[in-house]
Structures are given as C-alpha cells and as structure tokens.
PDB file of N, CA and C in Angstrom:
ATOM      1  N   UNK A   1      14.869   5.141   7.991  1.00  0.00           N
ATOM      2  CA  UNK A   1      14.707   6.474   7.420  1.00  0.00           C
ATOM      3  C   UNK A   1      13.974   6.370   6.080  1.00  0.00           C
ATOM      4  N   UNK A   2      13.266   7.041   5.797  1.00  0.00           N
ATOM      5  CA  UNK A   2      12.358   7.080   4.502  1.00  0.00           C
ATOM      6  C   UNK A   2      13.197   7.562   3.453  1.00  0.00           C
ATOM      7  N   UNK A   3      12.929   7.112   2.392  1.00  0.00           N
ATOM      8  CA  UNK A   3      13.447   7.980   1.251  1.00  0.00           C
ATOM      9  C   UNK A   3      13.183   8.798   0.552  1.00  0.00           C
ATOM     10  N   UNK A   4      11.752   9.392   0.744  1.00  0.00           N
ATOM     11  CA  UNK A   4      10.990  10.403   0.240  1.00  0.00           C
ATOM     12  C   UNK A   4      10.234  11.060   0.964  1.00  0.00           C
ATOM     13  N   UNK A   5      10.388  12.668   0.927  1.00  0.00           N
ATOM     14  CA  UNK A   5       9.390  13.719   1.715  1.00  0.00           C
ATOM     15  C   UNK A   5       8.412  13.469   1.579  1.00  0.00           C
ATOM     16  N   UNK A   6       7.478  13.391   2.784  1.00  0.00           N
ATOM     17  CA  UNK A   6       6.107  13.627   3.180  1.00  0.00           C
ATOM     18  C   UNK A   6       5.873  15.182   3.118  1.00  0.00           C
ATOM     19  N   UNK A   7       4.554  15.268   2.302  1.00  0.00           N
ATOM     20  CA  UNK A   7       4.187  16.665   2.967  1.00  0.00           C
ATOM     21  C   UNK A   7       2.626  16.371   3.418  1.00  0.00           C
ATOM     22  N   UNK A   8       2.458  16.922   4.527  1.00  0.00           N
ATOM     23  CA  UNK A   8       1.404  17.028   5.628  1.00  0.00           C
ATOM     24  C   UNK A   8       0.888  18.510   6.124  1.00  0.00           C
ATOM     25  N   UNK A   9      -0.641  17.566   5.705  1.00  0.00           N
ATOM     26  CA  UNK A   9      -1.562  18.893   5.775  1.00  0.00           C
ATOM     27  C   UNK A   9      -2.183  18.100   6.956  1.00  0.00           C
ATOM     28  N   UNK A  10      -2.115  19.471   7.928  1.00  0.00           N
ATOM     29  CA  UNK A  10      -3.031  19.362   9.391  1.00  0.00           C
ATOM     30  C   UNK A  10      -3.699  20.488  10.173  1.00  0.00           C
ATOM     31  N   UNK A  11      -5.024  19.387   9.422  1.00  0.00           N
ATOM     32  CA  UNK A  11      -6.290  21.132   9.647  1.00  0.00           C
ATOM     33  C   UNK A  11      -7.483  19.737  10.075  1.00  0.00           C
ATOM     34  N   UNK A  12      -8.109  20.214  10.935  1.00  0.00           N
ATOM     35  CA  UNK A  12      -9.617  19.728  11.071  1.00  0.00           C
ATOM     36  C   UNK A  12     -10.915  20.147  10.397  1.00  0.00           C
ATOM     37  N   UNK A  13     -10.218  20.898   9.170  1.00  0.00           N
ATOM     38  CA  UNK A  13     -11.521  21.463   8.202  1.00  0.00           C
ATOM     39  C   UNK A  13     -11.682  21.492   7.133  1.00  0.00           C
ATOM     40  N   UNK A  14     -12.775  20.830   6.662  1.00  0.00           N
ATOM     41  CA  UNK A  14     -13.242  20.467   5.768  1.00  0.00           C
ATOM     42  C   UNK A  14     -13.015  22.012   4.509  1.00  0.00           C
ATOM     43  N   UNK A  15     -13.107  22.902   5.146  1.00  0.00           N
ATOM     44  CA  UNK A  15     -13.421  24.050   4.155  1.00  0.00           C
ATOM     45  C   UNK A  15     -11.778  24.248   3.728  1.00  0.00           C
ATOM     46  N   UNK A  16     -11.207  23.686   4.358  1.00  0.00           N
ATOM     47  CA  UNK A  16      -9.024  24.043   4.416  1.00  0.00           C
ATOM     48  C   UNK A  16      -8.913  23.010   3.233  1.00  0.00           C
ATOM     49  N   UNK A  17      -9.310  21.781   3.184  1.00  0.00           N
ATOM     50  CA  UNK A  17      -9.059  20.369   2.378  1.00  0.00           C
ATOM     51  C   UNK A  17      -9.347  20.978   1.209  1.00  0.00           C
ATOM     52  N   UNK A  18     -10.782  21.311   1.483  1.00  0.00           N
ATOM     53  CA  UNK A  18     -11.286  21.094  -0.233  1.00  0.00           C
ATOM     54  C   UNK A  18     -10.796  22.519  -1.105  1.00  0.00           C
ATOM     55  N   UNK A  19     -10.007  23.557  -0.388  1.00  0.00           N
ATOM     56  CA  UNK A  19      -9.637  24.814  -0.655  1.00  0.00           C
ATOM     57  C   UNK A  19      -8.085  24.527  -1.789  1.00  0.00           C
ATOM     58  N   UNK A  20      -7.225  23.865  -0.647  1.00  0.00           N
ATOM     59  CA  UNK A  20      -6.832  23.127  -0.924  1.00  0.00           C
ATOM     60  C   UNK A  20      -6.439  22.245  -2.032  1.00  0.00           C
ATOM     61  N   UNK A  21      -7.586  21.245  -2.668  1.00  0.00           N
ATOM     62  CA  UNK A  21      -7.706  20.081  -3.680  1.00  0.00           C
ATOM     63  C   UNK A  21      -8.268  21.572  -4.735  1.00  0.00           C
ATOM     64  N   UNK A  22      -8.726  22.889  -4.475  1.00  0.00           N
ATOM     65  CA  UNK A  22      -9.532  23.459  -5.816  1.00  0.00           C
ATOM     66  C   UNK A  22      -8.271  24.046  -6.254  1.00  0.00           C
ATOM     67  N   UNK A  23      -6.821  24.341  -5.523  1.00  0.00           N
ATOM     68  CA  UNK A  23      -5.403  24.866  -5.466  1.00  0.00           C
ATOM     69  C   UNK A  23      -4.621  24.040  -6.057  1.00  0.00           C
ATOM     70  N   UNK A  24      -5.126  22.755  -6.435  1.00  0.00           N
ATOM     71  CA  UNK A  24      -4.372  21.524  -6.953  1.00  0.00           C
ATOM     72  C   UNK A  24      -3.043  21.441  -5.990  1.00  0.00           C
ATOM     73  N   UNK A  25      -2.859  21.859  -4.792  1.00  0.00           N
ATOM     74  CA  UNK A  25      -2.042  21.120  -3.640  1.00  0.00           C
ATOM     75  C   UNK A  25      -2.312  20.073  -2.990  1.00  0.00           C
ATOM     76  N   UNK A  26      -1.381  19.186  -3.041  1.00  0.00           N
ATOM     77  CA  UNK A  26      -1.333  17.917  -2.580  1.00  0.00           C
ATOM     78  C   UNK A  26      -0.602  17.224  -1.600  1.00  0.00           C
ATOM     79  N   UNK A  27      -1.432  17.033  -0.898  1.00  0.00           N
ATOM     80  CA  UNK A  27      -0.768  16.022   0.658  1.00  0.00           C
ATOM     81  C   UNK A  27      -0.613  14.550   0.258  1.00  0.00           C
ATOM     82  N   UNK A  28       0.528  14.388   0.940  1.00  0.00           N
ATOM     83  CA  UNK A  28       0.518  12.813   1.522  1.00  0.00           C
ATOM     84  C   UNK A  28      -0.188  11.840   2.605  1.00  0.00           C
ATOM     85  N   UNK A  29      -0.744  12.803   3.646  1.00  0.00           N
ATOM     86  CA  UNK A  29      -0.955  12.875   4.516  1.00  0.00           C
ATOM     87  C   UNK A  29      -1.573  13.642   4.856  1.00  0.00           C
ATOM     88  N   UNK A  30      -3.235  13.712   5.178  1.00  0.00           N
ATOM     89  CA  UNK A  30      -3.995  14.384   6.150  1.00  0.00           C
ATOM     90  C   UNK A  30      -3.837  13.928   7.505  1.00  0.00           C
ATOM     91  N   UNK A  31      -4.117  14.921   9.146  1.00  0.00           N
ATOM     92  CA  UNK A  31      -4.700  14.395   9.509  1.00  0.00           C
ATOM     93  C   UNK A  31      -4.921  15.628  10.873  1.00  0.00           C
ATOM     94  N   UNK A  32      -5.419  15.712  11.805  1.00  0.00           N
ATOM     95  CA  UNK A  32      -6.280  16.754  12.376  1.00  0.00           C
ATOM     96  C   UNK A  32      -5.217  17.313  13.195  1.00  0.00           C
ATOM     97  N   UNK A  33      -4.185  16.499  13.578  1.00  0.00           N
ATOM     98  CA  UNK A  33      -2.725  16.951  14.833  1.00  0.00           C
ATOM     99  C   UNK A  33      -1.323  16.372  14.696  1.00  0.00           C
ATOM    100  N   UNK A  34      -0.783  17.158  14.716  1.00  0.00           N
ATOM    101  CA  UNK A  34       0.499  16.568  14.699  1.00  0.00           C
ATOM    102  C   UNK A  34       1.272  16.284  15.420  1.00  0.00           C
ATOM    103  N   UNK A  35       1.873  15.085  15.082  1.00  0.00           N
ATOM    104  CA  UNK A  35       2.702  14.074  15.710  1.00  0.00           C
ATOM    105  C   UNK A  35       4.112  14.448  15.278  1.00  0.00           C
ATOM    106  N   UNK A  36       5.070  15.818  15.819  1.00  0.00           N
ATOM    107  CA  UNK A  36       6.287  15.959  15.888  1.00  0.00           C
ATOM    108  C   UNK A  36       7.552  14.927  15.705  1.00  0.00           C
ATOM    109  N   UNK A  37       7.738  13.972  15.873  1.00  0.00           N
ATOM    110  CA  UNK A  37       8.098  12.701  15.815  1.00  0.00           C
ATOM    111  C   UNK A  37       7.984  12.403  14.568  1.00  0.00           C
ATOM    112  N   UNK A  38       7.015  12.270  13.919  1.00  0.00           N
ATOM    113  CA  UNK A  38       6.661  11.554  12.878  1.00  0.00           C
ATOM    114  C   UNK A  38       7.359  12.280  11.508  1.00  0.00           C
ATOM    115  N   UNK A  39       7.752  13.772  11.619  1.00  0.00           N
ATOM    116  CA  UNK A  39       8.110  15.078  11.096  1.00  0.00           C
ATOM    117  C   UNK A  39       9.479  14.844  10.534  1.00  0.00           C
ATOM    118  N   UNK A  40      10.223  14.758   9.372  1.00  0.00           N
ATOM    119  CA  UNK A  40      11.339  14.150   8.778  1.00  0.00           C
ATOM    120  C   UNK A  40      12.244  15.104   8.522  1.00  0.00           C
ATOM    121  N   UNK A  41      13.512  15.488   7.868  1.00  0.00           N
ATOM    122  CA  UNK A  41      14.590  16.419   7.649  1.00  0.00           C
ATOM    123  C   UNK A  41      13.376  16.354   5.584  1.00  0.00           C
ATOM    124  N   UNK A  42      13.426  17.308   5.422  1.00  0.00           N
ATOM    125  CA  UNK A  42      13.076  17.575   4.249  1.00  0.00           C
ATOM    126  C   UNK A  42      11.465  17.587   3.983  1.00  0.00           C
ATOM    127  N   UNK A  43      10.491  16.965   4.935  1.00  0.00           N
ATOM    128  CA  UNK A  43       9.112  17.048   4.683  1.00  0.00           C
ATOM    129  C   UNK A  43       8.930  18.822   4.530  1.00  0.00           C
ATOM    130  N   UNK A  44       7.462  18.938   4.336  1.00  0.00           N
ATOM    131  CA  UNK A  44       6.817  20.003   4.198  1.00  0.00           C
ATOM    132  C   UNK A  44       5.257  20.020   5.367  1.00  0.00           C
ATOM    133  N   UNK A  45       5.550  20.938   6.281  1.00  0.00           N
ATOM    134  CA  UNK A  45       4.191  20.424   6.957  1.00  0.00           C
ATOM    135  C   UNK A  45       3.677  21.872   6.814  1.00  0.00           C
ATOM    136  N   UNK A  46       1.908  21.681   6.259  1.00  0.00           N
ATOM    137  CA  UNK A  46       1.026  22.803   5.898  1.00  0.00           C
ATOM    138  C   UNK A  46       0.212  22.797   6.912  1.00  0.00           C
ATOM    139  N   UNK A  47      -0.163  23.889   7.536  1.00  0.00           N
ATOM    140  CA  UNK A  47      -1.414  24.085   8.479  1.00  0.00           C
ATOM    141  C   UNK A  47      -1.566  25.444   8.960  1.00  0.00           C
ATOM    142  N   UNK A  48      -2.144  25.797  10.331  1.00  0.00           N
ATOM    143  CA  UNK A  48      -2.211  26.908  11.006  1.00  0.00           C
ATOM    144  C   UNK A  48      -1.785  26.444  12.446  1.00  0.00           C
ATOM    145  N   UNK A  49      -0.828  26.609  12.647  1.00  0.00           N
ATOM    146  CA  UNK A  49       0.000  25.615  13.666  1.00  0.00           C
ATOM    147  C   UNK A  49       0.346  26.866  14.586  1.00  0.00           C
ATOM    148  N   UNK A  50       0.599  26.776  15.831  1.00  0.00           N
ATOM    149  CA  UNK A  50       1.198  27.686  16.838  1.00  0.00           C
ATOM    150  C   UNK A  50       2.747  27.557  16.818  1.00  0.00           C
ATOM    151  N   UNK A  51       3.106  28.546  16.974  1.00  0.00           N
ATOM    152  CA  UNK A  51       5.024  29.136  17.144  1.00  0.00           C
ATOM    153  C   UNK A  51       5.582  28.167  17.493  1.00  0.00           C
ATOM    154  N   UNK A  52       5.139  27.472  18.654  1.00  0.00           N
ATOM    155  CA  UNK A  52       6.141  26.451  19.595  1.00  0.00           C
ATOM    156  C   UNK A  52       6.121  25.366  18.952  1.00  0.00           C
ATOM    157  N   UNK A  53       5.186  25.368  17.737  1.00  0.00           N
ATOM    158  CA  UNK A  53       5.149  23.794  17.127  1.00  0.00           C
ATOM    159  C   UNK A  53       6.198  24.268  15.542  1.00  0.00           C
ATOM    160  N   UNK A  54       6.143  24.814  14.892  1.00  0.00           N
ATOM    161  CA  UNK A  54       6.859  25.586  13.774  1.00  0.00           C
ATOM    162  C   UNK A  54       7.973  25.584  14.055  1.00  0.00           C
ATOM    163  N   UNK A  55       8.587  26.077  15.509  1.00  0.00           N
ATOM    164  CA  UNK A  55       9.860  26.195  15.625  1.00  0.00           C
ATOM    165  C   UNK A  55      10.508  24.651  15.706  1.00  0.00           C
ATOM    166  N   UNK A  56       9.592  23.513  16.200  1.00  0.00           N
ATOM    167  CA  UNK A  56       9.852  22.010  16.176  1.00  0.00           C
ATOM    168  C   UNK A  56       9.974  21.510  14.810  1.00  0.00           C
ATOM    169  N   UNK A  57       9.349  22.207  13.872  1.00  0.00           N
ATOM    170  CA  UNK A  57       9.106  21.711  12.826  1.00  0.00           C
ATOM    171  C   UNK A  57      10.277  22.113  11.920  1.00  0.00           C
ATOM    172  N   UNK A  58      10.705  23.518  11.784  1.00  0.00           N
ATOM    173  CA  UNK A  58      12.058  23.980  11.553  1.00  0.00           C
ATOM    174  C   UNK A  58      13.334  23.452  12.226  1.00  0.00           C
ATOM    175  N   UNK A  59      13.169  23.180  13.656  1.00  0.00           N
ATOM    176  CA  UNK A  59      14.306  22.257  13.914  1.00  0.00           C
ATOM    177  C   UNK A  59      14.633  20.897  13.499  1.00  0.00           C
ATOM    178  N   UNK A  60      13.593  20.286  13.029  1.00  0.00           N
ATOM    179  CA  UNK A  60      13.640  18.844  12.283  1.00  0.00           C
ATOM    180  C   UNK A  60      13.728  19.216  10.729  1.00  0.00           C
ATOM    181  N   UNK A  61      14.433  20.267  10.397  1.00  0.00           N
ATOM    182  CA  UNK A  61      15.070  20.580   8.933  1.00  0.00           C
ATOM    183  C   UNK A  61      13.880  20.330   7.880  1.00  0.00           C
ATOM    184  N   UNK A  62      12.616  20.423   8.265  1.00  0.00           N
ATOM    185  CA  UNK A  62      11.343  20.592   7.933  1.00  0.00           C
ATOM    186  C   UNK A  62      11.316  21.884   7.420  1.00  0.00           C
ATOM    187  N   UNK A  63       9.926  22.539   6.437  1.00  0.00           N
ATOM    188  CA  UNK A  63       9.404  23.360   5.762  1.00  0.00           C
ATOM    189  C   UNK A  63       8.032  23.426   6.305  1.00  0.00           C
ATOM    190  N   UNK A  64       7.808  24.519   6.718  1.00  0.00           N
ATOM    191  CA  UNK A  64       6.773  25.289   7.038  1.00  0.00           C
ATOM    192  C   UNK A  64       5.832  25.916   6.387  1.00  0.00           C
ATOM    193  N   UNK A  65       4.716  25.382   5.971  1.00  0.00           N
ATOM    194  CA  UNK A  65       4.052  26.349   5.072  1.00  0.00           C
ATOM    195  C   UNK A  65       2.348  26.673   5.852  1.00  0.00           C
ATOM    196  N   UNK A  66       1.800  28.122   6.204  1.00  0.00           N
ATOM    197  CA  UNK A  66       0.943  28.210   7.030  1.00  0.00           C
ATOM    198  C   UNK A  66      -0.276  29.118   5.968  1.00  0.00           C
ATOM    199  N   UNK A  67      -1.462  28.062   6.195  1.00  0.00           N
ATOM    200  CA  UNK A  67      -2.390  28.840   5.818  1.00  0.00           C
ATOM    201  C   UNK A  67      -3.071  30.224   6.286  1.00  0.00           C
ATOM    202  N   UNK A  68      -2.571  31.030   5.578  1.00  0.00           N
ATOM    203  CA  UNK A  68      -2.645  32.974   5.922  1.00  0.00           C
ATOM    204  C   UNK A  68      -3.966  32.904   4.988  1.00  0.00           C
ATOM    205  N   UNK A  69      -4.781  33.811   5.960  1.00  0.00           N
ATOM    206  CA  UNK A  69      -5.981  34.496   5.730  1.00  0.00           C
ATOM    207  C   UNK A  69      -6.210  35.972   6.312  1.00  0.00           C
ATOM    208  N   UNK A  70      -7.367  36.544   5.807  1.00  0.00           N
ATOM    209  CA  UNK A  70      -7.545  37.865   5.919  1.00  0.00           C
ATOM    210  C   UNK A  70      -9.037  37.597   6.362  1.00  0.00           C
ATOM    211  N   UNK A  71      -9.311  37.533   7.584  1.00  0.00           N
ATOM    212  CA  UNK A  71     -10.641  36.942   8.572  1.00  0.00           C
ATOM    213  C   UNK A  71     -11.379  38.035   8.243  1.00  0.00           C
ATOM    214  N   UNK A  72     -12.480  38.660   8.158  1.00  0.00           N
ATOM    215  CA  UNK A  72     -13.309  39.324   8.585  1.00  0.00           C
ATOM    216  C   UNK A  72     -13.863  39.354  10.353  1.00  0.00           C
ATOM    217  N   UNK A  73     -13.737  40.030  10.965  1.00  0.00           N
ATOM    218  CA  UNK A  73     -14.259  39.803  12.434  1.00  0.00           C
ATOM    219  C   UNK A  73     -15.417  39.052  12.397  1.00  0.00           C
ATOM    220  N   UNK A  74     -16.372  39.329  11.864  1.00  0.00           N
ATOM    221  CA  UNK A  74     -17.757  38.828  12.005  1.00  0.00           C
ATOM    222  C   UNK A  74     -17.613  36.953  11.594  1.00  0.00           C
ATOM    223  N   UNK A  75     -16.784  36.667  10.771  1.00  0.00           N
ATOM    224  CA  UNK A  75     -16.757  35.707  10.767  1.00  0.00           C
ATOM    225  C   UNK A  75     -15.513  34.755  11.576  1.00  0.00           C
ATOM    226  N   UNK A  76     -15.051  35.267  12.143  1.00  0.00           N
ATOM    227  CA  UNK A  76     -13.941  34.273  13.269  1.00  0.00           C
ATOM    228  C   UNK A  76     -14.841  33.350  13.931  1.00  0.00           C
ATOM    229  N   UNK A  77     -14.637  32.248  14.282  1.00  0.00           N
ATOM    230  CA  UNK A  77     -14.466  31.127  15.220  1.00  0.00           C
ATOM    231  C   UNK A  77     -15.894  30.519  14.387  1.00  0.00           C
ATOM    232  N   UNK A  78     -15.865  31.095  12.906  1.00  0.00           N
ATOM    233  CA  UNK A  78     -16.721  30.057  12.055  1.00  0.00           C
ATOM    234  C   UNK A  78     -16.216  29.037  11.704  1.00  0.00           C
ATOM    235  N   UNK A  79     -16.818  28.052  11.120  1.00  0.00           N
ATOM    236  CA  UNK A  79     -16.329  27.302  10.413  1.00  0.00           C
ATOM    237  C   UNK A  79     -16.213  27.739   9.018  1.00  0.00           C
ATOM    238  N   UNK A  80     -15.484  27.900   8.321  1.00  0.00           N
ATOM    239  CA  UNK A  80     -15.253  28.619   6.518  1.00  0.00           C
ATOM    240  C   UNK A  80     -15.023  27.389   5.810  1.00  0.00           C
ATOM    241  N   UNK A  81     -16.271  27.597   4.675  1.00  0.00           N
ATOM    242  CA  UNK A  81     -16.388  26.576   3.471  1.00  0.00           C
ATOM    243  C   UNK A  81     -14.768  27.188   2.478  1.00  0.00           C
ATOM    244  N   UNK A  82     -15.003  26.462   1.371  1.00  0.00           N
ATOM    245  CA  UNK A  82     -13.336  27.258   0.322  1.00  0.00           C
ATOM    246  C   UNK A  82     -13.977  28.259  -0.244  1.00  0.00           C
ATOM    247  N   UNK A  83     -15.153  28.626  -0.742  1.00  0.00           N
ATOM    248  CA  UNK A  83     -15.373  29.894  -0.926  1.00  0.00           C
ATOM    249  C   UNK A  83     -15.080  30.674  -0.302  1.00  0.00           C
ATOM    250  N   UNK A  84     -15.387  30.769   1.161  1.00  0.00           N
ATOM    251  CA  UNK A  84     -15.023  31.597   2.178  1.00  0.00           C
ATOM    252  C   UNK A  84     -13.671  32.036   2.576  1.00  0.00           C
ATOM    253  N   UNK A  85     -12.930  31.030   2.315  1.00  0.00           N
ATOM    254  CA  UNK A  85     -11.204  30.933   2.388  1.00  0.00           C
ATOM    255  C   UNK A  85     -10.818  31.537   0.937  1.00  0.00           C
ATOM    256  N   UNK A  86     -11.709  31.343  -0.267  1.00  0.00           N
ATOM    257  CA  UNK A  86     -11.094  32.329  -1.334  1.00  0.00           C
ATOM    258  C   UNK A  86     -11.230  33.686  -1.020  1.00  0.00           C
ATOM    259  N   UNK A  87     -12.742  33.830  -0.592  1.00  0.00           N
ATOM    260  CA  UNK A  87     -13.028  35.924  -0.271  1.00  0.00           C
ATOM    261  C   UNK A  87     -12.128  35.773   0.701  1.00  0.00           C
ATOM    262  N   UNK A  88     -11.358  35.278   1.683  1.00  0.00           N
ATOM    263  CA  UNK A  88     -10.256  35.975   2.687  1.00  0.00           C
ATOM    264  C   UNK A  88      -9.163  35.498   2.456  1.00  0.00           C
ATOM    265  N   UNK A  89      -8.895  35.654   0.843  1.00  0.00           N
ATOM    266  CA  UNK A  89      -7.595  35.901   0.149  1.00  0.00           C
ATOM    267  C   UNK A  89      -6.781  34.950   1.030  1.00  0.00           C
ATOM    268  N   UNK A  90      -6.999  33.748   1.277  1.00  0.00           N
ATOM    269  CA  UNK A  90      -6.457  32.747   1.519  1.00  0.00           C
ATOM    270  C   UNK A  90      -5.477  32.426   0.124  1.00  0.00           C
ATOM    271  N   UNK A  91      -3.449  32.318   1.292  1.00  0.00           N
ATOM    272  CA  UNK A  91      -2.884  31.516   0.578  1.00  0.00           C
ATOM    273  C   UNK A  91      -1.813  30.698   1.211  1.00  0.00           C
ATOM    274  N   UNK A  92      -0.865  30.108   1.092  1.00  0.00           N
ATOM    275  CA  UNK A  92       0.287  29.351   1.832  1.00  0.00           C
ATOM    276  C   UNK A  92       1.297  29.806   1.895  1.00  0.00           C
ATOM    277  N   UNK A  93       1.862  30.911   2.526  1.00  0.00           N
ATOM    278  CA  UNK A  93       3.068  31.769   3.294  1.00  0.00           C
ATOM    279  C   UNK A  93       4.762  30.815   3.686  1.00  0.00           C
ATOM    280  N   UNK A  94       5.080  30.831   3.619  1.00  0.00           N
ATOM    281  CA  UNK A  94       5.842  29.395   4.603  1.00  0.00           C
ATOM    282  C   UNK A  94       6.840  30.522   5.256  1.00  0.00           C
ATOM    283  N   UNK A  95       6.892  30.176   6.595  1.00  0.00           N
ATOM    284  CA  UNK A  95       7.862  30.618   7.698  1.00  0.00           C
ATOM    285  C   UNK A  95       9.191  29.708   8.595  1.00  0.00           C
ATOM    286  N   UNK A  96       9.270  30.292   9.165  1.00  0.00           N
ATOM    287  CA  UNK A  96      10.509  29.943   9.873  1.00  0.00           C
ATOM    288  C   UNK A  96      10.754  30.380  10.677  1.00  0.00           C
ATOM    289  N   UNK A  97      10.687  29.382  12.444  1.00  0.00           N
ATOM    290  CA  UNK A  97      10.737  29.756  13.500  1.00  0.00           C
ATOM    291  C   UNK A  97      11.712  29.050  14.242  1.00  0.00           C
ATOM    292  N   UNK A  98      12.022  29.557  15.513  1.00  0.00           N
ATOM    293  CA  UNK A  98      13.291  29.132  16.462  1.00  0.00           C
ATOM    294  C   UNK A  98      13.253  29.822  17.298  1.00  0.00           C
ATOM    295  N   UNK A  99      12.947  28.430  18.823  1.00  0.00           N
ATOM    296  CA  UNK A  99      13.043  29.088  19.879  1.00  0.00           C
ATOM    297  C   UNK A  99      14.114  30.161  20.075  1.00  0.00           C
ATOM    298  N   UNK A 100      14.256  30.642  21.301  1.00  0.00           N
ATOM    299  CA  UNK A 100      15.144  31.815  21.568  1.00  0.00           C
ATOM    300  C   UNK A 100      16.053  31.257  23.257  1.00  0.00           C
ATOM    301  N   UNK A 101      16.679  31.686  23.898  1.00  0.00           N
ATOM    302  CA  UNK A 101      17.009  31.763  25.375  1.00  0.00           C
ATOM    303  C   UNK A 101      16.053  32.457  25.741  1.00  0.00           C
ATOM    304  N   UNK A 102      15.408  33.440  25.425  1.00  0.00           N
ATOM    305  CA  UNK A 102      14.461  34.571  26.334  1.00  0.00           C
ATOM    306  C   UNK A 102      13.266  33.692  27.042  1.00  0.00           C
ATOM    307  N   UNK A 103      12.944  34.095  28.381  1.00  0.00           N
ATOM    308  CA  UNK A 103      12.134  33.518  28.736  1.00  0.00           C
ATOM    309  C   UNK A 103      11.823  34.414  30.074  1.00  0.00           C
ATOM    310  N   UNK A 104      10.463  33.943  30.302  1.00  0.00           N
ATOM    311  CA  UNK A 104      10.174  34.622  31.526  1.00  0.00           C
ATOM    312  C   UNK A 104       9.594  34.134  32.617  1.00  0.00           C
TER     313      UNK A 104
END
C-alpha cells in the first residue's frame, strides 16, 4: 500500500495539460487511460471520464474531479488549445457517482 495520494490527470490533450500547468495544478501522474486498479482510497483522479468509470473511482474512496466546459457547438470534436479551454470557462467541478440496482 502506498503512503501517499496520487493525483492523476487523464486526458489525451495537449490543450487539457498545458491549461492545466497555466492553473498551477499538479499531477503525479499523466497518462491518456485509466487503469482502475491502479486507483487508491484517498487519490484524486482529474479528467473527463464517463459515469461507469467515476462511479469506480468513488467506490475506491477516490476523489473525482472533472474537467467542465462550456463548448461552443461549432467547436466540438476539436481539438482545444488552453486558450480555448479558458474562452469555455473551463474549470474542475469534482463529483460523485454510484452505480444503482436499476437496470434495463
């Protein structure tokens, strides 16, 4: 068992990192996907992660923190430099998820 929280940032973009380092937030750990497993009771994992992975991440007594933006349509499925992530009032939200019984 480690003796100190990791916090992990996992983004494949360059424009998220350097947004990021201009925020003076700091990772231990970059890296493009996450490895659930690897995820500790007390880390902090930062990204834009899907529900089913958040709620894994909250069950391993983990902290959630998700990069929230305000997209413009015209620019979705760009790639965004940190300027671009500053004009869409980019900041780090942190949530908290858990599966449910419901299912269909």
């Amino acid at each position: 068992m480690r003796g100190m929280a990791t916090t992990w940032l996992i983004t494949r973009h360059p424009g998220a990192v350097e947004w990021m380092r201009r925020c003076g937030i700091r990772s231990d750990v970059h890296i493009p996907h996450l490895d659930i497993a690897k995820v500790s009771r007390g880390d902090t994992v930062i990204g834009t992660l899907p529900v089913q992975l958040i709620a894994k991440i909250c069950e391993r007594e983990a902290r959630y923190l998700h990069l929230s933006l305000n997209i413009p349509a015209e620019w979705r499925g760009k790639e965004l430099s940190a300027d671009e992530l500053e004009k869409c009032a980019a900041t780090l939200e942190g949530h908290y998820a858990r599966k449910t019984a419901d299912e269909i």
